[in-house]
PDB file of N, CA and C in Angstrom:
ATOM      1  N   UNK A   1      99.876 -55.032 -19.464  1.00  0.00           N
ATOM      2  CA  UNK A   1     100.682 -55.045 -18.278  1.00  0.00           C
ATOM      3  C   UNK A   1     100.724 -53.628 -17.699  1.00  0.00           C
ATOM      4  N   UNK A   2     100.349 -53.496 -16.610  1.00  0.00           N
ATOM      5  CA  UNK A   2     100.508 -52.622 -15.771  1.00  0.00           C
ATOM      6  C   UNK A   2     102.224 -51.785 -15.213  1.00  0.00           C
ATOM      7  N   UNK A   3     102.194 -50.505 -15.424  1.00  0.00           N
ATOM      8  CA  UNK A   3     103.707 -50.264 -15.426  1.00  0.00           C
ATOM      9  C   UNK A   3     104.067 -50.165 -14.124  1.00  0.00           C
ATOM     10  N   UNK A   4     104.903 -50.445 -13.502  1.00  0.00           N
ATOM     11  CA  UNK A   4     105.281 -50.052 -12.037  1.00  0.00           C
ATOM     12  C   UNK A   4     106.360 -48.854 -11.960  1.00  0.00           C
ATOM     13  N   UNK A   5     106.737 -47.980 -10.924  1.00  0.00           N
ATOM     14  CA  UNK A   5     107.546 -47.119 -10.941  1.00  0.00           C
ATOM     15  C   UNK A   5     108.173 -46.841  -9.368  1.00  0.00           C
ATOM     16  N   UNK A   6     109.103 -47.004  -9.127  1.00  0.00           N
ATOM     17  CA  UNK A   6     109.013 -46.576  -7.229  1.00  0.00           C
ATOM     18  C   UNK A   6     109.123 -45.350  -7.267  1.00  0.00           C
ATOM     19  N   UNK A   7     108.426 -45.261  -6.450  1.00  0.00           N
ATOM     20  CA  UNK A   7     107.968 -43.669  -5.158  1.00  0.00           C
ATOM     21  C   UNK A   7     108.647 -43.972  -4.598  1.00  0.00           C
ATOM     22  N   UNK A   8     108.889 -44.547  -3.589  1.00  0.00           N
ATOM     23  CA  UNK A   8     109.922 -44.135  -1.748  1.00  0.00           C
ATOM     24  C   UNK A   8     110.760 -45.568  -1.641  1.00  0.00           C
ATOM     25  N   UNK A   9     111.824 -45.347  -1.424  1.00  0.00           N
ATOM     26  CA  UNK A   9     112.816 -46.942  -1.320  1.00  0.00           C
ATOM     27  C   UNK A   9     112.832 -46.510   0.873  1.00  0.00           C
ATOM     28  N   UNK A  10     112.268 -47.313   1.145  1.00  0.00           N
ATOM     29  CA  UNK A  10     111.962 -47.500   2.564  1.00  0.00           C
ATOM     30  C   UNK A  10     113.164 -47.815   3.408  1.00  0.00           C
ATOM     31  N   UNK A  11     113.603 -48.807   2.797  1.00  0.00           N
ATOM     32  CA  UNK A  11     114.772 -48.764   3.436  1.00  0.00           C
ATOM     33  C   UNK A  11     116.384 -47.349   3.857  1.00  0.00           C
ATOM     34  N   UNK A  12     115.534 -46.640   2.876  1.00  0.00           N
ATOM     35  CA  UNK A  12     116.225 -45.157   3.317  1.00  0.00           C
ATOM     36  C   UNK A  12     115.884 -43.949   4.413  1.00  0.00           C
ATOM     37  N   UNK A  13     114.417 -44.727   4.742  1.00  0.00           N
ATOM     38  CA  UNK A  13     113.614 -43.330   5.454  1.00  0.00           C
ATOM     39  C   UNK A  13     113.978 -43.947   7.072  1.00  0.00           C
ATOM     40  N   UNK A  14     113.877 -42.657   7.137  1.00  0.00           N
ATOM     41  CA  UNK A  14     114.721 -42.978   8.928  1.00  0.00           C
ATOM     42  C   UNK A  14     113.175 -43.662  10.152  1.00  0.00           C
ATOM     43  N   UNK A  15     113.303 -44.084  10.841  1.00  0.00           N
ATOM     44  CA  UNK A  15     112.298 -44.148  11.719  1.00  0.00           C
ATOM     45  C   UNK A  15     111.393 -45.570  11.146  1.00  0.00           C
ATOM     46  N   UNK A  16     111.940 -45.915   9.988  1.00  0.00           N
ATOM     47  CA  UNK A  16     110.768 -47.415   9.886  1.00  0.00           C
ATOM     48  C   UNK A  16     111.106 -48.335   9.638  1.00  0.00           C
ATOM     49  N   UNK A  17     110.414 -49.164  10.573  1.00  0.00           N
ATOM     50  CA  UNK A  17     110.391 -50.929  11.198  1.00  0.00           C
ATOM     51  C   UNK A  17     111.446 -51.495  10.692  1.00  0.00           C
ATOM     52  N   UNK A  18     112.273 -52.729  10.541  1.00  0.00           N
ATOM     53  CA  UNK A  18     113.141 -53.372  10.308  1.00  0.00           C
ATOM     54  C   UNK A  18     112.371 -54.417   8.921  1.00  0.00           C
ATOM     55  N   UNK A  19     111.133 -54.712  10.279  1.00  0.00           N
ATOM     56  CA  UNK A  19     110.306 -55.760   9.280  1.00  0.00           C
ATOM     57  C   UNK A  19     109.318 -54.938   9.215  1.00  0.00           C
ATOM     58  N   UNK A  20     108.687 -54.713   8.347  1.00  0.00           N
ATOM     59  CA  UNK A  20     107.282 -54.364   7.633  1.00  0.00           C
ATOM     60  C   UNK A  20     106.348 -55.419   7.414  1.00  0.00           C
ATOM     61  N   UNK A  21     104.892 -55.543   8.458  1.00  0.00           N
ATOM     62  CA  UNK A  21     104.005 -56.686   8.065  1.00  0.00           C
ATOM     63  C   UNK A  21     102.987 -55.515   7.567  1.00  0.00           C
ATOM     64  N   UNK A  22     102.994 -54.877   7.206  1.00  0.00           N
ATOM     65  CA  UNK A  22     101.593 -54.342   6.532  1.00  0.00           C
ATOM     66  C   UNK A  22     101.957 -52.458   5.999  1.00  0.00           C
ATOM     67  N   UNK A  23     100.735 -52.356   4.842  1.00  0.00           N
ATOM     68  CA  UNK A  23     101.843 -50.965   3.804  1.00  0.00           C
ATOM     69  C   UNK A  23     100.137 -50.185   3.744  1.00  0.00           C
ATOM     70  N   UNK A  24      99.661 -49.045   4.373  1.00  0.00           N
ATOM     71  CA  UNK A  24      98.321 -48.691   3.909  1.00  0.00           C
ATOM     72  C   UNK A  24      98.534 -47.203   3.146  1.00  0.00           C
ATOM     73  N   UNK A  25      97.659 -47.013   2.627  1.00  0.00           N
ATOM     74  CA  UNK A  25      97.941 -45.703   1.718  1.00  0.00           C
ATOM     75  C   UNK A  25      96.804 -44.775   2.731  1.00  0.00           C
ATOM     76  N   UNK A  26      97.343 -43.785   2.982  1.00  0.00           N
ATOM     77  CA  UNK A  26      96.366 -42.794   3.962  1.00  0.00           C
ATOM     78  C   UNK A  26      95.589 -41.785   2.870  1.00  0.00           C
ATOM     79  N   UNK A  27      96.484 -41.569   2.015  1.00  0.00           N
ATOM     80  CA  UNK A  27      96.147 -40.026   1.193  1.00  0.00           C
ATOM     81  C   UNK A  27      96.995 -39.857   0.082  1.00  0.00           C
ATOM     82  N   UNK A  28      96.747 -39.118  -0.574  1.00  0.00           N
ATOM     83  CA  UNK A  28      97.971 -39.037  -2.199  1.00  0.00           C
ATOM     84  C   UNK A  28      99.498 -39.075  -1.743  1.00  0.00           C
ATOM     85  N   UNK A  29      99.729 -38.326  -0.264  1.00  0.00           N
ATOM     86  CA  UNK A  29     101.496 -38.809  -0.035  1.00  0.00           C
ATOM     87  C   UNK A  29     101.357 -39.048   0.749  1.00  0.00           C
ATOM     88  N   UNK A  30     101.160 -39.778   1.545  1.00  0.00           N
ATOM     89  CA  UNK A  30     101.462 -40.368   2.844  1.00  0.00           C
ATOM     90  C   UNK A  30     100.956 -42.164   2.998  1.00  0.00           C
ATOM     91  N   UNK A  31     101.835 -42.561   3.446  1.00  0.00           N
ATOM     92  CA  UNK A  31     102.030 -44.180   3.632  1.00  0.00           C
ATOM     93  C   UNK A  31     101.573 -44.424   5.120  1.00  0.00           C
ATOM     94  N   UNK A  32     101.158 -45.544   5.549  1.00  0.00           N
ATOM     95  CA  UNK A  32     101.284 -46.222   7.438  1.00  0.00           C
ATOM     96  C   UNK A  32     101.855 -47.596   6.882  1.00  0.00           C
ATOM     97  N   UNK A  33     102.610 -47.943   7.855  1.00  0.00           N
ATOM     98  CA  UNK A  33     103.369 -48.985   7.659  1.00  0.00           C
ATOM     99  C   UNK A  33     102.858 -49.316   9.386  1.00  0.00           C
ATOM    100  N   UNK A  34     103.339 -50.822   9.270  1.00  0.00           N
ATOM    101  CA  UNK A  34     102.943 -51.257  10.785  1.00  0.00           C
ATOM    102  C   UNK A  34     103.516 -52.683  10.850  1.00  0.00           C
ATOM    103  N   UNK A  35     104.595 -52.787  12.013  1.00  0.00           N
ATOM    104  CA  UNK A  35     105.066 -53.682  12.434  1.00  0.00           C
ATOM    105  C   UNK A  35     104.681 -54.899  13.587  1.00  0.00           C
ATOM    106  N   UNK A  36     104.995 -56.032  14.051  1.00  0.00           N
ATOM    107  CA  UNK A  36     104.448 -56.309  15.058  1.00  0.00           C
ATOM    108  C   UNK A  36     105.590 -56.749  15.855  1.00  0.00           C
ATOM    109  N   UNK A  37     104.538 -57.096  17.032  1.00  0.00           N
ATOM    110  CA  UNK A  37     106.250 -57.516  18.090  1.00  0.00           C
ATOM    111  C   UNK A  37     105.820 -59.439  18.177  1.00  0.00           C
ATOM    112  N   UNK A  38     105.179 -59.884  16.686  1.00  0.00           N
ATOM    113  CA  UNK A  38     106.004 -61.213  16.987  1.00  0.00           C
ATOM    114  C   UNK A  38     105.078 -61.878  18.072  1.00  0.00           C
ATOM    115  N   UNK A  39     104.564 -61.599  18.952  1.00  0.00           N
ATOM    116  CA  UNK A  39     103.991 -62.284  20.291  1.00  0.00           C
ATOM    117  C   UNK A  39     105.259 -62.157  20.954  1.00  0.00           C
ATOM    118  N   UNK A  40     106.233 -61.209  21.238  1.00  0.00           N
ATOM    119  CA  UNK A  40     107.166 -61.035  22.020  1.00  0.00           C
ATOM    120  C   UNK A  40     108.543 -61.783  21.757  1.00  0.00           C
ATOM    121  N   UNK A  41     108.116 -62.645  20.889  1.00  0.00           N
ATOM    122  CA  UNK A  41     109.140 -63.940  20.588  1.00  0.00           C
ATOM    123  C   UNK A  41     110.510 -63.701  20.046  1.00  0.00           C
ATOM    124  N   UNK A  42     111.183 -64.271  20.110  1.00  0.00           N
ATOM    125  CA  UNK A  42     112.373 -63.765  19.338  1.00  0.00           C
ATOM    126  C   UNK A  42     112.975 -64.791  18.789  1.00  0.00           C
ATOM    127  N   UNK A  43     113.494 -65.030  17.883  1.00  0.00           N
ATOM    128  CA  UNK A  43     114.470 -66.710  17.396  1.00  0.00           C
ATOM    129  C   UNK A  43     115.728 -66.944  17.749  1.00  0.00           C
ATOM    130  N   UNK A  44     116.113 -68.208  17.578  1.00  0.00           N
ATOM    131  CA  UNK A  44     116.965 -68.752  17.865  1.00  0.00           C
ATOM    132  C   UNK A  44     117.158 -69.084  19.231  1.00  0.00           C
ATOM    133  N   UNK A  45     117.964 -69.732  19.891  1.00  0.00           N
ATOM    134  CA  UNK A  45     118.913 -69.792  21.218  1.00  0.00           C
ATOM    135  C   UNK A  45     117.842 -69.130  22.539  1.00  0.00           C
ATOM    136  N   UNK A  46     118.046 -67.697  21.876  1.00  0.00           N
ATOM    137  CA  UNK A  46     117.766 -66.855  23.051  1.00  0.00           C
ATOM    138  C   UNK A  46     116.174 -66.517  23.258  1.00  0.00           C
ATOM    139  N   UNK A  47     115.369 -67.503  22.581  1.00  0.00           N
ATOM    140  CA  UNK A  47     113.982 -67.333  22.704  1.00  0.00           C
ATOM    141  C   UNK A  47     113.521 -67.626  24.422  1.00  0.00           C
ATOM    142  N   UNK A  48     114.376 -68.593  25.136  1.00  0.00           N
ATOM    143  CA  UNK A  48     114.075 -69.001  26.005  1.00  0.00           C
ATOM    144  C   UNK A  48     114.737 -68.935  27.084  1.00  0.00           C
ATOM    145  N   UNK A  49     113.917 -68.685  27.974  1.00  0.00           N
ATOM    146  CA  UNK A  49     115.626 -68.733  29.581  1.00  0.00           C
ATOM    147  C   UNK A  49     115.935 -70.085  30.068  1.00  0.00           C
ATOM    148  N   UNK A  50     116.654 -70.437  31.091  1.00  0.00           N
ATOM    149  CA  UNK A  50     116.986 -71.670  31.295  1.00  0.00           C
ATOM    150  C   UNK A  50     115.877 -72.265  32.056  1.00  0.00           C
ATOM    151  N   UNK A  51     114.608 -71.678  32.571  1.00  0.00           N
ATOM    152  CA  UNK A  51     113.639 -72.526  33.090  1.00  0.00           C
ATOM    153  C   UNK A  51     112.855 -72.597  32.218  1.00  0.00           C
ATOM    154  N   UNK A  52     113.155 -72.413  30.576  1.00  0.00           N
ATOM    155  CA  UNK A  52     112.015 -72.787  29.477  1.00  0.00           C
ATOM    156  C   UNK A  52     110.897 -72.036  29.586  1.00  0.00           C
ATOM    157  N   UNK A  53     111.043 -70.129  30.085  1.00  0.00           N
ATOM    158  CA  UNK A  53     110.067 -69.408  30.218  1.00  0.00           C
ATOM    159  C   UNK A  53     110.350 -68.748  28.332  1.00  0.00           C
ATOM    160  N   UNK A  54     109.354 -67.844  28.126  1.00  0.00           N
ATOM    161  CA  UNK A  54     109.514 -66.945  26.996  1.00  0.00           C
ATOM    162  C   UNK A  54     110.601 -65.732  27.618  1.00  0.00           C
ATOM    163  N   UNK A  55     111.359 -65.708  26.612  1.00  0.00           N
ATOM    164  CA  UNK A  55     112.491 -64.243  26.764  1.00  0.00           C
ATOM    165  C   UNK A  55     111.505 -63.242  25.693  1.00  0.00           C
ATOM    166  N   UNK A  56     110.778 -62.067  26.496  1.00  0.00           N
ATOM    167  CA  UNK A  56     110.123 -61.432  25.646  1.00  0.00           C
ATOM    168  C   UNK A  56     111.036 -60.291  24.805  1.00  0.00           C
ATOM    169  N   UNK A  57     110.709 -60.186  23.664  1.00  0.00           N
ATOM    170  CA  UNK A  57     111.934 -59.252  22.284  1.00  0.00           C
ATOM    171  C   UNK A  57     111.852 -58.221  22.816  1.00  0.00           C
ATOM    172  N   UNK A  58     110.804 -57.675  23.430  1.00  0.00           N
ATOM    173  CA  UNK A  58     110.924 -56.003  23.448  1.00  0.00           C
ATOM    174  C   UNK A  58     110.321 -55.178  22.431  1.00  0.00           C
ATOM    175  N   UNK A  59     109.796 -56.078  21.585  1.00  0.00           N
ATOM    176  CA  UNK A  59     109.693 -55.290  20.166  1.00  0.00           C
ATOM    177  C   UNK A  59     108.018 -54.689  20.338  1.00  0.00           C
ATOM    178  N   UNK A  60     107.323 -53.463  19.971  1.00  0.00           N
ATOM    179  CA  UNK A  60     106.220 -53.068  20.446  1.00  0.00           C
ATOM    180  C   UNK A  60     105.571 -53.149  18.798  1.00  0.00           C
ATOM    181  N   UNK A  61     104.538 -53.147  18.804  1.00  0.00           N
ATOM    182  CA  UNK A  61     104.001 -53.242  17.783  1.00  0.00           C
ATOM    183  C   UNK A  61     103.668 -51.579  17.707  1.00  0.00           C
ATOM    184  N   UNK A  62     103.859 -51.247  16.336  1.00  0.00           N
ATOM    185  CA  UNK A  62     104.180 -49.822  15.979  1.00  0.00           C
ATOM    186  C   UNK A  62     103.398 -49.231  14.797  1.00  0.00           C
ATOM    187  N   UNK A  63     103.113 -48.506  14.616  1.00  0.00           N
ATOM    188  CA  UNK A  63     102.711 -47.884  12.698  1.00  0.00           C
ATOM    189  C   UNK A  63     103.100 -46.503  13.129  1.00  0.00           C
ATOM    190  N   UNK A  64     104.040 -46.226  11.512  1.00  0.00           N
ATOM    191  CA  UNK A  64     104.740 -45.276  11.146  1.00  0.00           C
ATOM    192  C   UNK A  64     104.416 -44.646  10.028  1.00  0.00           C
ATOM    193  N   UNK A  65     104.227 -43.579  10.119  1.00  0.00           N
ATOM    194  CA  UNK A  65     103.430 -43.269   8.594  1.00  0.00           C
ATOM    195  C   UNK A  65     104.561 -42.043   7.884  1.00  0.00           C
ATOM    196  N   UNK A  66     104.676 -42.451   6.522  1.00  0.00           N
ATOM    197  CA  UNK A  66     105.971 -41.670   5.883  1.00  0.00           C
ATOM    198  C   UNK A  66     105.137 -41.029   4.770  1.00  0.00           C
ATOM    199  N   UNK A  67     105.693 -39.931   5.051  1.00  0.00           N
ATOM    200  CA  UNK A  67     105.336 -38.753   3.605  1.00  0.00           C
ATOM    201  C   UNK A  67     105.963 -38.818   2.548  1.00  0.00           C
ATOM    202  N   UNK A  68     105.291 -39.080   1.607  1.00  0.00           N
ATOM    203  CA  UNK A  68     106.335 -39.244   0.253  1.00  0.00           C
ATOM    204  C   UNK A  68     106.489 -38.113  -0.598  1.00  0.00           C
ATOM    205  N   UNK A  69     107.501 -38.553  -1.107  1.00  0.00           N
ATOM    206  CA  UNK A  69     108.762 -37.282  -2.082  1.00  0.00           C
ATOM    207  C   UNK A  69     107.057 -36.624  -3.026  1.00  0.00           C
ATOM    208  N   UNK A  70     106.486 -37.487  -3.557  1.00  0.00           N
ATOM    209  CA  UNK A  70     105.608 -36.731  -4.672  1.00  0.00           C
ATOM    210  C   UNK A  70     104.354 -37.813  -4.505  1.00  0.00           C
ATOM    211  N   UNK A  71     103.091 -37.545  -4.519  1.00  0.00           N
ATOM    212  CA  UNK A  71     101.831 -37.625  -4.455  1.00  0.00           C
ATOM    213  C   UNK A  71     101.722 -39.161  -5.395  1.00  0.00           C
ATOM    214  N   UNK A  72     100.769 -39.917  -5.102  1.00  0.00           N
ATOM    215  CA  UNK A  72     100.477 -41.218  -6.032  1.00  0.00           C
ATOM    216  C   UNK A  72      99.325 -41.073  -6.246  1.00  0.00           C
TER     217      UNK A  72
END
């Protein structure tokens, strides 16, 4: 069995995505993370206006790349 250990708890670093669809390793410390916007979509209720058009999220599709505390 392979040991695991965390490097970076993400949810602490300022500046990245809510949702995370994808994690790439650039270099010994540095991460890209990359979000999407969904196809604009958003859930629930407010996906739609009252003429049944798309309510677009706003959300841009993004990659953020975080430097980590110590090298992997």
């Amino acid at each position: 069995m392979l040991a695991k250990q965390l490097v970076v708890d993400l949810g602490t670093v300022d500046g990245v995505p809510g949702k995370i669809e994808g994690v790439a390793r650039v270099d010994h410390d540095m991460l890209a993370l990359i979000n999407d916007n969904d196809f604009g979509m958003t859930d629930g209720t407010g996906a739609f206006d009252a003429q049944g058009r798309l309510v677009d999220s706003g959300i841009e599709t993004t990659v953020t790349y975080v430097r980590l505390p110590r090298g992997i």
